[in-house]
C-alpha atoms as a PDB file:
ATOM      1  CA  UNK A   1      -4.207  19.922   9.548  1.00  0.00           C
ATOM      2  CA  UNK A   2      -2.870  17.506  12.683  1.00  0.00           C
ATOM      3  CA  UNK A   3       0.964  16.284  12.560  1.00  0.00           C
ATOM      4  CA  UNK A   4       1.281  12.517  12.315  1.00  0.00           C
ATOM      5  CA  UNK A   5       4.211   9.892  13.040  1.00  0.00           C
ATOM      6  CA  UNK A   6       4.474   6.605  11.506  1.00  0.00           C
ATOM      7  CA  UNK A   7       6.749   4.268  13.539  1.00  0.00           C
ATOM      8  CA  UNK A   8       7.602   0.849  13.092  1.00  0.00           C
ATOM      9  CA  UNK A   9       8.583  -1.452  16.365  1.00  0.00           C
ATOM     10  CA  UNK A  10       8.675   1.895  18.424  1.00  0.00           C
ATOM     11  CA  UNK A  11      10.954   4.106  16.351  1.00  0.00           C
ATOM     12  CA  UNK A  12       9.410   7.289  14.308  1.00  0.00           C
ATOM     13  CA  UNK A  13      10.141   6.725  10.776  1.00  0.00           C
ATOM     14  CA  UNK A  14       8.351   9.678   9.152  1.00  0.00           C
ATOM     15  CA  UNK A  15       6.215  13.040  10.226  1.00  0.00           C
ATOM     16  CA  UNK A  16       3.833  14.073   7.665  1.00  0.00           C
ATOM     17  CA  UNK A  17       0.322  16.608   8.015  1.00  0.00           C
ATOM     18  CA  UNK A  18      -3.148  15.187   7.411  1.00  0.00           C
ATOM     19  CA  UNK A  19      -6.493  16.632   8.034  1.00  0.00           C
ATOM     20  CA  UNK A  20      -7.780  13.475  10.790  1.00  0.00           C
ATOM     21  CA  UNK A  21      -5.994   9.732  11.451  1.00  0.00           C
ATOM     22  CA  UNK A  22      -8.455   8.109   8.314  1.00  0.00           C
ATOM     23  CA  UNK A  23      -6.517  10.527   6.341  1.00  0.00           C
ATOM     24  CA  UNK A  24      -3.168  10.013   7.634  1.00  0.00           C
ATOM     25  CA  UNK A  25      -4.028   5.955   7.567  1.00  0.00           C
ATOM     26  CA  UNK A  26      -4.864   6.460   3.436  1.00  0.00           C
ATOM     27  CA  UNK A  27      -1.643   8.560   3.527  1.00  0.00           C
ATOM     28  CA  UNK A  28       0.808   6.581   5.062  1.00  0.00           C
ATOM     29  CA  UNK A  29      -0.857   3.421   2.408  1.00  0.00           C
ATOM     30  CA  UNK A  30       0.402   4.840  -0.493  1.00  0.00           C
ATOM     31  CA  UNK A  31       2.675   2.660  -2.265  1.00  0.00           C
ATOM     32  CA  UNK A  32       5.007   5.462  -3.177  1.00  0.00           C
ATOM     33  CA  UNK A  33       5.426   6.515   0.741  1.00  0.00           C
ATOM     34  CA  UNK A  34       5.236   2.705   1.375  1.00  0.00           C
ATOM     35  CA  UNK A  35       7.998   1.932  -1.033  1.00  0.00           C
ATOM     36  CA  UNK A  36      10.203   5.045   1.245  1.00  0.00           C
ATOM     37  CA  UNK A  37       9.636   3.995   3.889  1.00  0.00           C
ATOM     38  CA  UNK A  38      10.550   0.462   2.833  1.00  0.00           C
ATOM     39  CA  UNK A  39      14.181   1.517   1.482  1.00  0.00           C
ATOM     40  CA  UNK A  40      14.778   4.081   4.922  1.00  0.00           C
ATOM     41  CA  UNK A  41      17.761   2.838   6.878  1.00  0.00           C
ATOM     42  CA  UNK A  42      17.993   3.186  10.313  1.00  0.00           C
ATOM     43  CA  UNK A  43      21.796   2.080  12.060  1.00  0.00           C
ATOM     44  CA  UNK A  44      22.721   0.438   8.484  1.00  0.00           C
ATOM     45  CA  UNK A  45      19.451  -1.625   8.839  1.00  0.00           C
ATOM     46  CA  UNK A  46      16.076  -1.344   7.212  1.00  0.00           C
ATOM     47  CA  UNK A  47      13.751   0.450   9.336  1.00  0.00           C
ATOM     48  CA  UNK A  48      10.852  -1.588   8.126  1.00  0.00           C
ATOM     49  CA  UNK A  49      10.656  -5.359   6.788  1.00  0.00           C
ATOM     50  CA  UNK A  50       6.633  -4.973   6.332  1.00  0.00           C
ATOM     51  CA  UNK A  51       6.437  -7.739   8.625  1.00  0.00           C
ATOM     52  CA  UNK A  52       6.473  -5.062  11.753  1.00  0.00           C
ATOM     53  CA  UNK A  53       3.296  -3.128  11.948  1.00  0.00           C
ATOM     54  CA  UNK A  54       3.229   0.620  10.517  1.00  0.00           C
ATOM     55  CA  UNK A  55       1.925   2.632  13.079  1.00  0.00           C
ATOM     56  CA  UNK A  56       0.471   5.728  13.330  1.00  0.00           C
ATOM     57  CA  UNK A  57       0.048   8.502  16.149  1.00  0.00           C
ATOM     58  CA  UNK A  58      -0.113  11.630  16.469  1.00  0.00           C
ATOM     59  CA  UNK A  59       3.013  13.710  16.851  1.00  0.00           C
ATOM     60  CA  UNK A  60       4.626  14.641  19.687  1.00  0.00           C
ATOM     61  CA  UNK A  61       5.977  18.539  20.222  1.00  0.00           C
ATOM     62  CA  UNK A  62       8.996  17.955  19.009  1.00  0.00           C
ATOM     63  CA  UNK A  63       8.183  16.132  16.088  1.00  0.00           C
ATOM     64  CA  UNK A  64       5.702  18.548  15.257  1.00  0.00           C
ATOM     65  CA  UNK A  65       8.244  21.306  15.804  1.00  0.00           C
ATOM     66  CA  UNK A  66      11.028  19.174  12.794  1.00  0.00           C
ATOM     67  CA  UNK A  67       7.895  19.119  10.466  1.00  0.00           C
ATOM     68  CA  UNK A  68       7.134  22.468  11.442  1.00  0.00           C
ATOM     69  CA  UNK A  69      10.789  23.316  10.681  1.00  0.00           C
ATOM     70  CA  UNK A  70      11.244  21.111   7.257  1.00  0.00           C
ATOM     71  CA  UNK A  71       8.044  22.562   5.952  1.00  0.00           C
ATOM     72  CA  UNK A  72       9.275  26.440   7.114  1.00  0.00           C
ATOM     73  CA  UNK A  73      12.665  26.017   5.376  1.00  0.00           C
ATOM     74  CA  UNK A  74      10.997  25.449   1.743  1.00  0.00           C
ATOM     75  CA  UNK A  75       8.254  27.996   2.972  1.00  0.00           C
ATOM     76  CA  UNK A  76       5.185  25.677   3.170  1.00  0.00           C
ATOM     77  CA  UNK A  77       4.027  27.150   5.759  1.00  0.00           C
ATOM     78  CA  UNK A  78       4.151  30.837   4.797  1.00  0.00           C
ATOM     79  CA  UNK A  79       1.979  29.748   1.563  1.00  0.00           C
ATOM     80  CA  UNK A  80      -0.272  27.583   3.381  1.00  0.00           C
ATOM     81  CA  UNK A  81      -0.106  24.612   0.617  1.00  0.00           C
ATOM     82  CA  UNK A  82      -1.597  22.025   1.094  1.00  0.00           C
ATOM     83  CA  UNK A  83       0.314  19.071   0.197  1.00  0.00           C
ATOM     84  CA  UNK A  84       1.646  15.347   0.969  1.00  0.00           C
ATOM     85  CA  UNK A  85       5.043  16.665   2.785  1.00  0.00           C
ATOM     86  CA  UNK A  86       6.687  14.262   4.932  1.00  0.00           C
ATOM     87  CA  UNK A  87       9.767  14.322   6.728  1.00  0.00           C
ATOM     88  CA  UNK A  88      12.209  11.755   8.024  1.00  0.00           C
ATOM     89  CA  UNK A  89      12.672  11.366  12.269  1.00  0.00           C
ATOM     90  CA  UNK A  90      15.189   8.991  11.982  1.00  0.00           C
ATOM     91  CA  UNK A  91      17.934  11.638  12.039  1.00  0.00           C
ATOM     92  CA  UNK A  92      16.486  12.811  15.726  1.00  0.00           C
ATOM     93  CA  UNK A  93      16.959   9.060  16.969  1.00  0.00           C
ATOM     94  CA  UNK A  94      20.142   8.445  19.140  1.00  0.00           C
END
């Protein structure tokens, strides 16, 4: 599994895991991660207006180390399970 970012206009909304960028693309689609990322607030504003493109890249270290983190405190990783987690990034925005 890679580490992913979708940003909109340059800011990292959300981190999640998928196995290649096709994956993370079908991912990121979903209406139900759609829909969250459509109601996330950034700076009392919407962070996306669906007008913007949602991109995705692949993480950088230290969004791979907050996934990493997120998915450690509810002990993903020590079981190894393979599912859709995401986590938010706006927190780590200034």
């Amino acid at each position: 599994m890679h580490a992913f970012v979708a940003e909109v206009d340059g800011v990292p909304v959300v981190a999640f895991q998928a196995k290649n960028k096709v994956e993370a693309r079908k991912f990121i689609e979903r209406e139900p991660v759609k829909q969250e990322i459509r109601t996330a607030k950034f700076r009392g504003k919407r962070v996306w207006d669906k007008a913007s493109e949602l991109r995705i890249r692949a993480a950088n270290p230290a969004e791979r180390r907050h996934l990493a983190m997120s998915m450690l405190s509810i002990g993903l990783l020590a079981k190894r399970i393979d599912l859709n987690f995401w986590v938010s990034l706006l927190s780590m925005q200034i």
